[in-house]
C-alpha atoms as a PDB file:
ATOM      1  CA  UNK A   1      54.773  56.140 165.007  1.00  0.00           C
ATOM      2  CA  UNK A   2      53.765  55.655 168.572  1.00  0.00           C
ATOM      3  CA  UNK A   3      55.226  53.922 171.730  1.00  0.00           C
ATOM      4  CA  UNK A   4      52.965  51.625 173.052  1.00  0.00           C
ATOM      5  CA  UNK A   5      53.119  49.683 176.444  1.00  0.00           C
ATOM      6  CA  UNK A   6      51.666  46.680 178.133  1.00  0.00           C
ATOM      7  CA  UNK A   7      49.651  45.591 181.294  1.00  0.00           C
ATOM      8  CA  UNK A   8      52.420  44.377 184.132  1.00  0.00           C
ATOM      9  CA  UNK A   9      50.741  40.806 183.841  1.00  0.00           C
ATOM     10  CA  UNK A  10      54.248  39.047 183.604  1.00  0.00           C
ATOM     11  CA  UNK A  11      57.426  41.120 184.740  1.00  0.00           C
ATOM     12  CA  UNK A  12      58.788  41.228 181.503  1.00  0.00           C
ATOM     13  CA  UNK A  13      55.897  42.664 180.123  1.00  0.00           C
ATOM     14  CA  UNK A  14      56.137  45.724 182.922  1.00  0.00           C
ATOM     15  CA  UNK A  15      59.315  47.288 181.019  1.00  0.00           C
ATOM     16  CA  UNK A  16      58.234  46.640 177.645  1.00  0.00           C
ATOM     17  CA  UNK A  17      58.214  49.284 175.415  1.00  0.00           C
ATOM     18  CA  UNK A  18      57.469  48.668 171.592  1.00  0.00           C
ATOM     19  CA  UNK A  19      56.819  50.547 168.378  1.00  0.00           C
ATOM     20  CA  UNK A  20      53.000  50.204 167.151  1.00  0.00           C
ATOM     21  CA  UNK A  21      53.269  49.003 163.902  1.00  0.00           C
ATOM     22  CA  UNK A  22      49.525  49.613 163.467  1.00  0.00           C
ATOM     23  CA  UNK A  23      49.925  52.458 161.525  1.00  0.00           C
ATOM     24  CA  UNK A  24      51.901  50.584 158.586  1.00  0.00           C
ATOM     25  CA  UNK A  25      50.356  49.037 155.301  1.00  0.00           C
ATOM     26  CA  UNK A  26      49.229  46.055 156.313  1.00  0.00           C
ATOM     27  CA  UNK A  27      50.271  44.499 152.433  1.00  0.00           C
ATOM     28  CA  UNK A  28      52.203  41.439 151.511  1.00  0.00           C
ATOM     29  CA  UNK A  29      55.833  42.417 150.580  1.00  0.00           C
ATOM     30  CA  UNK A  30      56.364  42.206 146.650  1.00  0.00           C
ATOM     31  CA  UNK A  31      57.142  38.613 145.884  1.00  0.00           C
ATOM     32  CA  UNK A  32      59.612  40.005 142.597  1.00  0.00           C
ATOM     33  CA  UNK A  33      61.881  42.177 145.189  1.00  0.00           C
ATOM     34  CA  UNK A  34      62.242  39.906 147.929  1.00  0.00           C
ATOM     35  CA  UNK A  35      64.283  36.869 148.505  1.00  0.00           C
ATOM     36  CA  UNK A  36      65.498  34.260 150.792  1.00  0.00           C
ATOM     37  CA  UNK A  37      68.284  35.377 153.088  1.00  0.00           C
ATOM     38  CA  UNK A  38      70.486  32.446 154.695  1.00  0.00           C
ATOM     39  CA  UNK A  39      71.573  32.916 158.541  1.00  0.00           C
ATOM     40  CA  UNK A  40      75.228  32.871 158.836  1.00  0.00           C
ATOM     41  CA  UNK A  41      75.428  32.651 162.733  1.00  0.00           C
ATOM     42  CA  UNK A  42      78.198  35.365 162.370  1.00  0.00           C
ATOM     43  CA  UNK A  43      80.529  32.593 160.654  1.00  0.00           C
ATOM     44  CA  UNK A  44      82.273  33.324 157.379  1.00  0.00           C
ATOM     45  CA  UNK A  45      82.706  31.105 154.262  1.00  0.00           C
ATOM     46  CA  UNK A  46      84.941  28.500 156.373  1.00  0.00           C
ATOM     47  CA  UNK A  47      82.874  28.055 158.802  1.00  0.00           C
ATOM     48  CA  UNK A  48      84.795  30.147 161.315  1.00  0.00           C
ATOM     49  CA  UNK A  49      82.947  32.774 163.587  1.00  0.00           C
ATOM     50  CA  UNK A  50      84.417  36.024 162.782  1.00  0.00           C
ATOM     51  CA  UNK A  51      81.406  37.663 164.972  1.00  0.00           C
ATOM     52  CA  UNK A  52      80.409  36.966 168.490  1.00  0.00           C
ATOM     53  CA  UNK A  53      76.884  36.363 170.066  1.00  0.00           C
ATOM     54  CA  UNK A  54      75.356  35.607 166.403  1.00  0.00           C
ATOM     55  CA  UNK A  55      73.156  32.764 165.950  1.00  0.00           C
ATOM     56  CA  UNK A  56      69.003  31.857 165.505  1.00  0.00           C
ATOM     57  CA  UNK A  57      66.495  34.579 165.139  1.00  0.00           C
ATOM     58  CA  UNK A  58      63.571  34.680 163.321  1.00  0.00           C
ATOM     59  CA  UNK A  59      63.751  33.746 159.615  1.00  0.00           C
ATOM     60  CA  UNK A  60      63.178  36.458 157.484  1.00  0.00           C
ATOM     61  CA  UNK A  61      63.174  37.236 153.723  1.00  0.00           C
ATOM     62  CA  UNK A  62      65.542  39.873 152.294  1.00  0.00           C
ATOM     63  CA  UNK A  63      63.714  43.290 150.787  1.00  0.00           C
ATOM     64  CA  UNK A  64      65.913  44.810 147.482  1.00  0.00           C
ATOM     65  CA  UNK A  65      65.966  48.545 148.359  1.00  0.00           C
ATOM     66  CA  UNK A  66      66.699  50.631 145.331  1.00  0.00           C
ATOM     67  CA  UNK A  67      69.792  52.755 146.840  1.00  0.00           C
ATOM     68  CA  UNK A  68      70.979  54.353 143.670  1.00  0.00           C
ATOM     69  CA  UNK A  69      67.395  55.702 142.139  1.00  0.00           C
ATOM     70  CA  UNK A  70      68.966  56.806 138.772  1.00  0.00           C
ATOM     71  CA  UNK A  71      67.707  53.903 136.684  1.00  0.00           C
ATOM     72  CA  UNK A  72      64.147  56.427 136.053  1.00  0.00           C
ATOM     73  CA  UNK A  73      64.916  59.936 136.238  1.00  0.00           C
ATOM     74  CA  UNK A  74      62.177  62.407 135.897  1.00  0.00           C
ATOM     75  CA  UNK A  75      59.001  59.209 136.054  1.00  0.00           C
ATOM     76  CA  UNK A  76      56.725  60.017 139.080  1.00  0.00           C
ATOM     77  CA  UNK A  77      56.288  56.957 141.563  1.00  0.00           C
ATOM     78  CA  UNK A  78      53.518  56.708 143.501  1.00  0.00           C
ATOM     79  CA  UNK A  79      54.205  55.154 147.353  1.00  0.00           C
ATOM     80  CA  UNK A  80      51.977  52.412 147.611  1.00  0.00           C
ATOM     81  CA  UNK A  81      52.750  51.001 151.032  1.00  0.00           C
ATOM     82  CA  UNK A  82      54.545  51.861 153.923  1.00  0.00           C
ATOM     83  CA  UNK A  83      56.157  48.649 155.458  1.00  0.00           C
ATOM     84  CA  UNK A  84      57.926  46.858 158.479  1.00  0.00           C
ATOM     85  CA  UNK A  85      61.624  45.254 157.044  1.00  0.00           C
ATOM     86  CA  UNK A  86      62.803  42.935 159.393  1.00  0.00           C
ATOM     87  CA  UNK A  87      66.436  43.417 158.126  1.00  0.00           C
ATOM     88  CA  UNK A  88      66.783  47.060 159.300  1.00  0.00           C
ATOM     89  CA  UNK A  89      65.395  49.593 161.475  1.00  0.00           C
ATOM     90  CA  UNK A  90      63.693  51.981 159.902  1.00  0.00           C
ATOM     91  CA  UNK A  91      60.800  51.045 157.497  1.00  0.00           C
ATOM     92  CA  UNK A  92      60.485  50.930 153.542  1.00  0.00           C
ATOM     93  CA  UNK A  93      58.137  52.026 150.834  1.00  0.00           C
ATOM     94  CA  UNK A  94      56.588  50.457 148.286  1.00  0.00           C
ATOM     95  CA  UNK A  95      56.672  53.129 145.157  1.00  0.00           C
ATOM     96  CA  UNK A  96      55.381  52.220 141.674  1.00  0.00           C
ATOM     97  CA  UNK A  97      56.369  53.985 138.620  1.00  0.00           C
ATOM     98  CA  UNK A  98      53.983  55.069 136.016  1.00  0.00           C
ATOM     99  CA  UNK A  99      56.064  53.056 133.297  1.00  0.00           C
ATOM    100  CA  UNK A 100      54.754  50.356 135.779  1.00  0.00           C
ATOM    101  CA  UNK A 101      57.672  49.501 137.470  1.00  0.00           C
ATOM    102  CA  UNK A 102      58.035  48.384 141.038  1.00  0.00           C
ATOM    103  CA  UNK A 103      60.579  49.000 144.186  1.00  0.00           C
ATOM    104  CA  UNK A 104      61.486  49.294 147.706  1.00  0.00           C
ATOM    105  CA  UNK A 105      63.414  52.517 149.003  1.00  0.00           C
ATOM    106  CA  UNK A 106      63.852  53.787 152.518  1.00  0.00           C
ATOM    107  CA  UNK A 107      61.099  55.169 153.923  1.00  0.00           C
ATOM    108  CA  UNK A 108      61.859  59.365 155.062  1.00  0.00           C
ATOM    109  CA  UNK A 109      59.478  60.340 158.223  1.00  0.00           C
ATOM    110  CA  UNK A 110      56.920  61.962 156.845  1.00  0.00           C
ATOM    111  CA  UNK A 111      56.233  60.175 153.545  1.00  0.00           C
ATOM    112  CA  UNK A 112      52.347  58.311 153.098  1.00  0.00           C
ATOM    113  CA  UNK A 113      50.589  56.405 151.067  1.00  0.00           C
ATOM    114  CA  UNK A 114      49.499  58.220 147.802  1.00  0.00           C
ATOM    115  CA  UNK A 115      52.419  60.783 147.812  1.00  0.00           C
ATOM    116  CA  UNK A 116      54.326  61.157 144.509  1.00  0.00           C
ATOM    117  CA  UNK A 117      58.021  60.842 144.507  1.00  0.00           C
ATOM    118  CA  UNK A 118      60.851  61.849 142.092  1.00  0.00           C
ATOM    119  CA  UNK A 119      64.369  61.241 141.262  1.00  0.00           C
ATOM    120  CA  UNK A 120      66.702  63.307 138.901  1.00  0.00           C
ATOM    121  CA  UNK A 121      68.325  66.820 138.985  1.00  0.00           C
ATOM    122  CA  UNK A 122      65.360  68.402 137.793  1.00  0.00           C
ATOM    123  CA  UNK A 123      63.129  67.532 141.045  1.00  0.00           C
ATOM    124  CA  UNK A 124      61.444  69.701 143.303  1.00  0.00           C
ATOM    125  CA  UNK A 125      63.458  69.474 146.591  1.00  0.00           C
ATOM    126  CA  UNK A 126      60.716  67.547 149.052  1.00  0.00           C
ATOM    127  CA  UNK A 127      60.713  64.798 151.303  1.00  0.00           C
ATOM    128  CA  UNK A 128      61.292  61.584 149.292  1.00  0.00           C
ATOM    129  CA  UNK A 129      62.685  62.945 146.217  1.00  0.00           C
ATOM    130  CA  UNK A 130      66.061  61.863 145.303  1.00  0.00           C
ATOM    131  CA  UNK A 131      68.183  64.834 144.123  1.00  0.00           C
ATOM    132  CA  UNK A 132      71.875  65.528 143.291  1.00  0.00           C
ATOM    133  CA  UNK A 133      73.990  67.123 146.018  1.00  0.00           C
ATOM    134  CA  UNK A 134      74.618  70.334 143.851  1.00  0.00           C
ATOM    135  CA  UNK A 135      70.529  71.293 142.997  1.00  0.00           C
ATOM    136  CA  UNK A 136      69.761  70.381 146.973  1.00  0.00           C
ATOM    137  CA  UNK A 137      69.134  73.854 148.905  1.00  0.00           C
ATOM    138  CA  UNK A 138      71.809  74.539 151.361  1.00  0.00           C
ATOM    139  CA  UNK A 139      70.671  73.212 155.240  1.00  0.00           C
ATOM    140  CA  UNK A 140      67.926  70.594 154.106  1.00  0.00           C
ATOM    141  CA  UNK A 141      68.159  67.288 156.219  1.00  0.00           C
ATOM    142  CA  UNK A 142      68.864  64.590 153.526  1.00  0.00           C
ATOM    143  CA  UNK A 143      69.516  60.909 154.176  1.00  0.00           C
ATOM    144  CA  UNK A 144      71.057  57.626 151.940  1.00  0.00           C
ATOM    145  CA  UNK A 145      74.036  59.852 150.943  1.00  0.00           C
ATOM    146  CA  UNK A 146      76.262  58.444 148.342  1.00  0.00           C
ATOM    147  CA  UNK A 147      79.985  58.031 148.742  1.00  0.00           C
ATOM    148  CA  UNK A 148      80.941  57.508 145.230  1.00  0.00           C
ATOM    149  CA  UNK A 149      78.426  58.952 141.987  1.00  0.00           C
ATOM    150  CA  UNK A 150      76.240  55.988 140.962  1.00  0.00           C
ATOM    151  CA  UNK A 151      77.379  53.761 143.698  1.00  0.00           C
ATOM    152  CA  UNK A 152      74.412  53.856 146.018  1.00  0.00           C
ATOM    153  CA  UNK A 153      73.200  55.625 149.351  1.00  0.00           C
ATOM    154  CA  UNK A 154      75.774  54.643 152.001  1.00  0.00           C
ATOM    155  CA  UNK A 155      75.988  57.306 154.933  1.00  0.00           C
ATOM    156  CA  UNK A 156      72.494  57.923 157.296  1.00  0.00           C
ATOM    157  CA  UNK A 157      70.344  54.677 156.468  1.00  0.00           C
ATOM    158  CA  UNK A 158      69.150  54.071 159.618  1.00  0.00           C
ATOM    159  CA  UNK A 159      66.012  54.977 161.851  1.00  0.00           C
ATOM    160  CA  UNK A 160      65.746  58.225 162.657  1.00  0.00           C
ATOM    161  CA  UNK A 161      69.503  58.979 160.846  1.00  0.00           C
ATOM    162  CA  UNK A 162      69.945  62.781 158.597  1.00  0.00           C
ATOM    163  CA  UNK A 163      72.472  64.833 157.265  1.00  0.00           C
ATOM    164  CA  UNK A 164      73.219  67.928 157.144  1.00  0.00           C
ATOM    165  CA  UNK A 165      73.938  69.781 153.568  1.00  0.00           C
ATOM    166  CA  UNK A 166      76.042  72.671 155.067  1.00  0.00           C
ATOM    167  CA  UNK A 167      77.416  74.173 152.056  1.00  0.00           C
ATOM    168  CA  UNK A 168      79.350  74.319 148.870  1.00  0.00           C
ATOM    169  CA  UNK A 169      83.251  73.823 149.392  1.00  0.00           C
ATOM    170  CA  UNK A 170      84.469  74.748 145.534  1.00  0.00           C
ATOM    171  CA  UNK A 171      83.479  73.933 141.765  1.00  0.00           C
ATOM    172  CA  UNK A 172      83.311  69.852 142.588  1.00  0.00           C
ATOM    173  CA  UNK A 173      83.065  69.392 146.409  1.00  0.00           C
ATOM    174  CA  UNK A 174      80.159  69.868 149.118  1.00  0.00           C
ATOM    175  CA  UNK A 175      80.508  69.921 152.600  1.00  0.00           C
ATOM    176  CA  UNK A 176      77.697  67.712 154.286  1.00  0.00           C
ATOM    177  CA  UNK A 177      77.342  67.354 158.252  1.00  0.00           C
ATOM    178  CA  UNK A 178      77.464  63.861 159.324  1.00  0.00           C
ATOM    179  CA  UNK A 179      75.157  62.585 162.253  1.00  0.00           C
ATOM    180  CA  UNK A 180      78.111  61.849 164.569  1.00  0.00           C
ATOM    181  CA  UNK A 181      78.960  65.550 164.247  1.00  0.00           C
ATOM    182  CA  UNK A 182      81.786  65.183 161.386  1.00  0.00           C
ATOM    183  CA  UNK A 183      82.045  67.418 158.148  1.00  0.00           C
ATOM    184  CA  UNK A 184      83.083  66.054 155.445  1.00  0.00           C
ATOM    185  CA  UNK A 185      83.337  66.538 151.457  1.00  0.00           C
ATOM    186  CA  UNK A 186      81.068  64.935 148.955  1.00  0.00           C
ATOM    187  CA  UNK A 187      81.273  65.158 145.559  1.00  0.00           C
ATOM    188  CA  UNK A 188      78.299  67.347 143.763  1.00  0.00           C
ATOM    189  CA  UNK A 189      77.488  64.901 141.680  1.00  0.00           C
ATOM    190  CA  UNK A 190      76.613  62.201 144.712  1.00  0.00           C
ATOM    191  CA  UNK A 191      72.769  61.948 145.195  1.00  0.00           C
ATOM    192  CA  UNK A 192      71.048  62.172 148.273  1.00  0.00           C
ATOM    193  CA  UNK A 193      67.022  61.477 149.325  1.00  0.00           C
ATOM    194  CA  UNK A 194      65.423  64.461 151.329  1.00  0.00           C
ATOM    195  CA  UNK A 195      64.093  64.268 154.653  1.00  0.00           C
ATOM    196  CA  UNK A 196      65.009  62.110 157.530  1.00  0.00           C
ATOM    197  CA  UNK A 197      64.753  58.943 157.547  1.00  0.00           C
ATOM    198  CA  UNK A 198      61.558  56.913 159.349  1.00  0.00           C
ATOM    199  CA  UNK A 199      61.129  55.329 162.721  1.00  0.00           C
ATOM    200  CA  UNK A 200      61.849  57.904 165.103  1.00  0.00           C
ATOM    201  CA  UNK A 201      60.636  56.129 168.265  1.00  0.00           C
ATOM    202  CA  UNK A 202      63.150  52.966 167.545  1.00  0.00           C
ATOM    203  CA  UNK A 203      65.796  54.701 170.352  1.00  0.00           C
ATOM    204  CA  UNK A 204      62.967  54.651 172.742  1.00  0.00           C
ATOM    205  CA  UNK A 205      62.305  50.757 172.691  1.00  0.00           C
ATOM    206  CA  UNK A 206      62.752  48.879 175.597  1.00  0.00           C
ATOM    207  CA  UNK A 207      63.236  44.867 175.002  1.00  0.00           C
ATOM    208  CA  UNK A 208      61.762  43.638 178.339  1.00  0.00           C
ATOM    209  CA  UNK A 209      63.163  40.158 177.791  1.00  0.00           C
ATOM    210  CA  UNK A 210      66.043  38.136 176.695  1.00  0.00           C
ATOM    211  CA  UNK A 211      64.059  35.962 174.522  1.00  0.00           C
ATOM    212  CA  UNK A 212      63.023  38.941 172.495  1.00  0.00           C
ATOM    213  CA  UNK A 213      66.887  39.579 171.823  1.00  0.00           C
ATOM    214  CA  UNK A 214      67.062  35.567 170.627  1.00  0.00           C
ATOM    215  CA  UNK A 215      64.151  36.276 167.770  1.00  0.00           C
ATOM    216  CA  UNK A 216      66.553  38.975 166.871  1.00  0.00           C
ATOM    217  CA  UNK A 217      69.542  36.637 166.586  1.00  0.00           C
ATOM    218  CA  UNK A 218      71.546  37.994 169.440  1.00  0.00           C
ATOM    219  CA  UNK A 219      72.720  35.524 171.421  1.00  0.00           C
ATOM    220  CA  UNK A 220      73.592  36.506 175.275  1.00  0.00           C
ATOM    221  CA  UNK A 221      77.235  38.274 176.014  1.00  0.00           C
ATOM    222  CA  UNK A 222      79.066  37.928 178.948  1.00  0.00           C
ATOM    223  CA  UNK A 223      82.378  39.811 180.416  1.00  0.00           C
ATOM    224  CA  UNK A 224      85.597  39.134 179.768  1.00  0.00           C
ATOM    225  CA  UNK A 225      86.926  38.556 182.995  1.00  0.00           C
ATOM    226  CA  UNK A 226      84.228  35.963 183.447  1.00  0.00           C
ATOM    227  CA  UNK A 227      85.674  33.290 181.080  1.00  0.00           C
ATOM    228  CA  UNK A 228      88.762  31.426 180.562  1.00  0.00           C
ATOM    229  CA  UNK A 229      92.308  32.393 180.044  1.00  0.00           C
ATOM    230  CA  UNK A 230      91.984  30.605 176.704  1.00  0.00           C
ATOM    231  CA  UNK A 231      88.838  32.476 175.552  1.00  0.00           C
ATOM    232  CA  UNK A 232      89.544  35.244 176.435  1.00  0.00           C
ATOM    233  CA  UNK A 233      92.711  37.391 177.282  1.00  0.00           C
ATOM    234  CA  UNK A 234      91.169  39.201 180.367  1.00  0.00           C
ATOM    235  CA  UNK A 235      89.848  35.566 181.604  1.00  0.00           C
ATOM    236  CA  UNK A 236      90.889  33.579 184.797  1.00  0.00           C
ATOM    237  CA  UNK A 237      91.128  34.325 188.347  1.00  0.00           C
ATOM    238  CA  UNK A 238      89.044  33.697 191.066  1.00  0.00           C
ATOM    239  CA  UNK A 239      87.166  36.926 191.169  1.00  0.00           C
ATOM    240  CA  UNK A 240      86.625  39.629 189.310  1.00  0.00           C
ATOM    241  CA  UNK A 241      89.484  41.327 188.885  1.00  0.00           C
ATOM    242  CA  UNK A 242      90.410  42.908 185.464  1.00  0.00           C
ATOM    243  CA  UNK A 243      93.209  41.239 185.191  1.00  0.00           C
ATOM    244  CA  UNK A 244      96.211  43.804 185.642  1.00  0.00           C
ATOM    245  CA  UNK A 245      95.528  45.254 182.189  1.00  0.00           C
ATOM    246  CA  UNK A 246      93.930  48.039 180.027  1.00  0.00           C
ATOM    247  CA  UNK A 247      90.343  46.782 178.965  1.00  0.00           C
ATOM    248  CA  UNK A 248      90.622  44.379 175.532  1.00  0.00           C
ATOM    249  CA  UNK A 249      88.270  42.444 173.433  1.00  0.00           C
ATOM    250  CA  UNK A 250      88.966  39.381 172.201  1.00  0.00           C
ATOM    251  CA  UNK A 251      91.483  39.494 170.344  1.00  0.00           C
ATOM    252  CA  UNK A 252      93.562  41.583 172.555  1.00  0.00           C
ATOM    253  CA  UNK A 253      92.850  44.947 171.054  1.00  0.00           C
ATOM    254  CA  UNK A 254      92.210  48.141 173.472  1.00  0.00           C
ATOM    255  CA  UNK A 255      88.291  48.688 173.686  1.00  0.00           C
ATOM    256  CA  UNK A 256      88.430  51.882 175.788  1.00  0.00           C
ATOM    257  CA  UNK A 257      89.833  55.006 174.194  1.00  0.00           C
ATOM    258  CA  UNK A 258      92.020  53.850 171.506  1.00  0.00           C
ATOM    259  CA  UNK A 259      91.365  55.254 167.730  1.00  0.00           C
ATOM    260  CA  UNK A 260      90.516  52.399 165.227  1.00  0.00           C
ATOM    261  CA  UNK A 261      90.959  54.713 162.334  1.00  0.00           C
ATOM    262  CA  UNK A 262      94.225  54.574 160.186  1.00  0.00           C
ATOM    263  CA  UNK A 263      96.218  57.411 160.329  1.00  0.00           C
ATOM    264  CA  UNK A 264      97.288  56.591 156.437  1.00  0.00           C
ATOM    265  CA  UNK A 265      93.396  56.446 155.468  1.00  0.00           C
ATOM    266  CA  UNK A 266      92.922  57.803 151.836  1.00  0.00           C
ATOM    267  CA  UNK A 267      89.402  59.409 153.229  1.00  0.00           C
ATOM    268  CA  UNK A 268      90.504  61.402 155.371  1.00  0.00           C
ATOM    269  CA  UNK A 269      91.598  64.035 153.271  1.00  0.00           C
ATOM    270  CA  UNK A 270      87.764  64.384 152.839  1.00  0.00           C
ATOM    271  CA  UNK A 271      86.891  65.512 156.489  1.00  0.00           C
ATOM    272  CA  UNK A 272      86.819  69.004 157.018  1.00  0.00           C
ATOM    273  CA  UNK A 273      85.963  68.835 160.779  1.00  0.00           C
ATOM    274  CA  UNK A 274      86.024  65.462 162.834  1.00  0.00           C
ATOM    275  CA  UNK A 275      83.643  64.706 165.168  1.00  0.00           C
ATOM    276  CA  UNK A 276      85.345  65.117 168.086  1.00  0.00           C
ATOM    277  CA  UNK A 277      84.713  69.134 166.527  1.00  0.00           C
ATOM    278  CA  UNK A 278      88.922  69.185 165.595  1.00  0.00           C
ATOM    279  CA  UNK A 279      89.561  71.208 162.724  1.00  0.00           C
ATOM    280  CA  UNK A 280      91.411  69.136 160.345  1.00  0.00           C
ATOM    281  CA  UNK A 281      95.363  71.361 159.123  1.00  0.00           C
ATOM    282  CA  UNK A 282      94.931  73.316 155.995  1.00  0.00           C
ATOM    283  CA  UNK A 283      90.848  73.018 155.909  1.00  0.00           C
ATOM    284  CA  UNK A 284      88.769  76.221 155.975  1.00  0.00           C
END
């Protein structure tokens, strides 16, 4: 996909910088794997906002991606369609299986219409194909990662998101390279989709406008120190001081510097390297 830009005739416009969509399918999305998807305005079941700067947007419907891909192993699919989803950034494909089934998976750069794709263990190893982690050649870039066998791709499901298969660790675990940097073991078993996945040129977009942020659902944020003691704990004064404190959010929690991640988490016996590039004690 391409950048493309506008003529300066408003000044919003000057700065704009959008992905052309023109090369995509231009089909309808498949009416059986799509369905309505309610706006929460970042409020949870009581009606309390448990995430700020949520509300409007566009309405959109919801796409069913198929994240596990082990329902028909060895059937060829043919991709039908290559399409925009409004509810994430990269785009999907429309594959059809020749027992005539339909679905939705994540899109890998690189993958057209009429390619043929594959799941199972006894795949070739190309872009698209869903493989487990033991039969993928060491170093390939692979993306929608499972966690857990059979649970579903979880780990690089965004535009222009890979990982790295580095290696085999022993008999049950592999060592993949996550895109922050961080190794970690996977078991063999855990299927991942080769190739990277599609939408390269969404880190080069450039809103223009703060109404095109609104059709996205995000609302405008503002600082801290501009609001009220009472919404805020960094709020009050009469100018913009930060308030004789270390930088907080909201709730009062350190924003700057301070590790979120539980010391006691049962994970992180799994990471080999973190991604700060610290060897973890008593990993090779």
């Amino acid at each position: 996909m391409a950048i493309k830009s506008f003529k300066p005739r408003t000044a919003s416009l000057r700065h704009t910088r959008l992905v052309d969509y023109s090369e995509l399918s231009g089909t309808a999305p498949l009416k059986s794997k799509t369905k309505g998807k309610k706006a929460t305005g970042g409020r949870n079941n009581r009606g309390r906002q448990t995430a700020a700067y949520r509300g409007g947007g566009h309405k959109r419907r919801y796409r069913e991606i198929d994240f596990r891909r082990d329902r028909f192993d060895g059937v060829p699919a043919t991709v039908k369609a290559i399409e925009y989803d409004p509810n994430r950034t990269c785009f999907v494909a429309q594959i059809w299986y020749a027992n005539g089934h339909k679905d939705y998976i994540i899109a890998p750069h690189g993958l057209k219409e009429g390619d043929v794709v594959m799941s199972g263990d006894k795949s070739e190893p190309r872009v698209g194909n869903c493989l487990p982690l033991h039969v993928i050649p060491q170093g390939l870039a692979i993306h929608c990662v499972e966690l857990q066998p059979g649970k579903g791709g979880q780990l690089a499901r965004g535009a222009g998101s890979q990982c790295i298969l580095s290696g085999k660790v022993d008999d049950i675990w592999m060592a993949i390279q996550m895109p922050s940097g961080e190794i970690r073991k996977v078991h063999k078993n855990c299927r991942a989709t080769i190739g990277q996945v599609s939408n390269l040129d969404h880190m080069n977009i450039s809103i223009g406008k703060a109404g095109r942020n609104r059709w996205l659902g995000r609302k405008p944020k503002n600082r801290g120190t501009s609001k009220n003691p009472v919404d805020h704990p960094m709020g009050g004064g009469n100018d913009r001081t930060g308030g004789g404190r270390s930088p907080v959010d909201r709730h009062g929690n350190l924003s700057k510097g301070q590790r979120t991640r539980r010391p006691k988490n049962q994970s992180n016996k799994m990471i080999i390297r973190t991604r700060r590039g610290k060897q973890k004690a008593g990993k090779a």
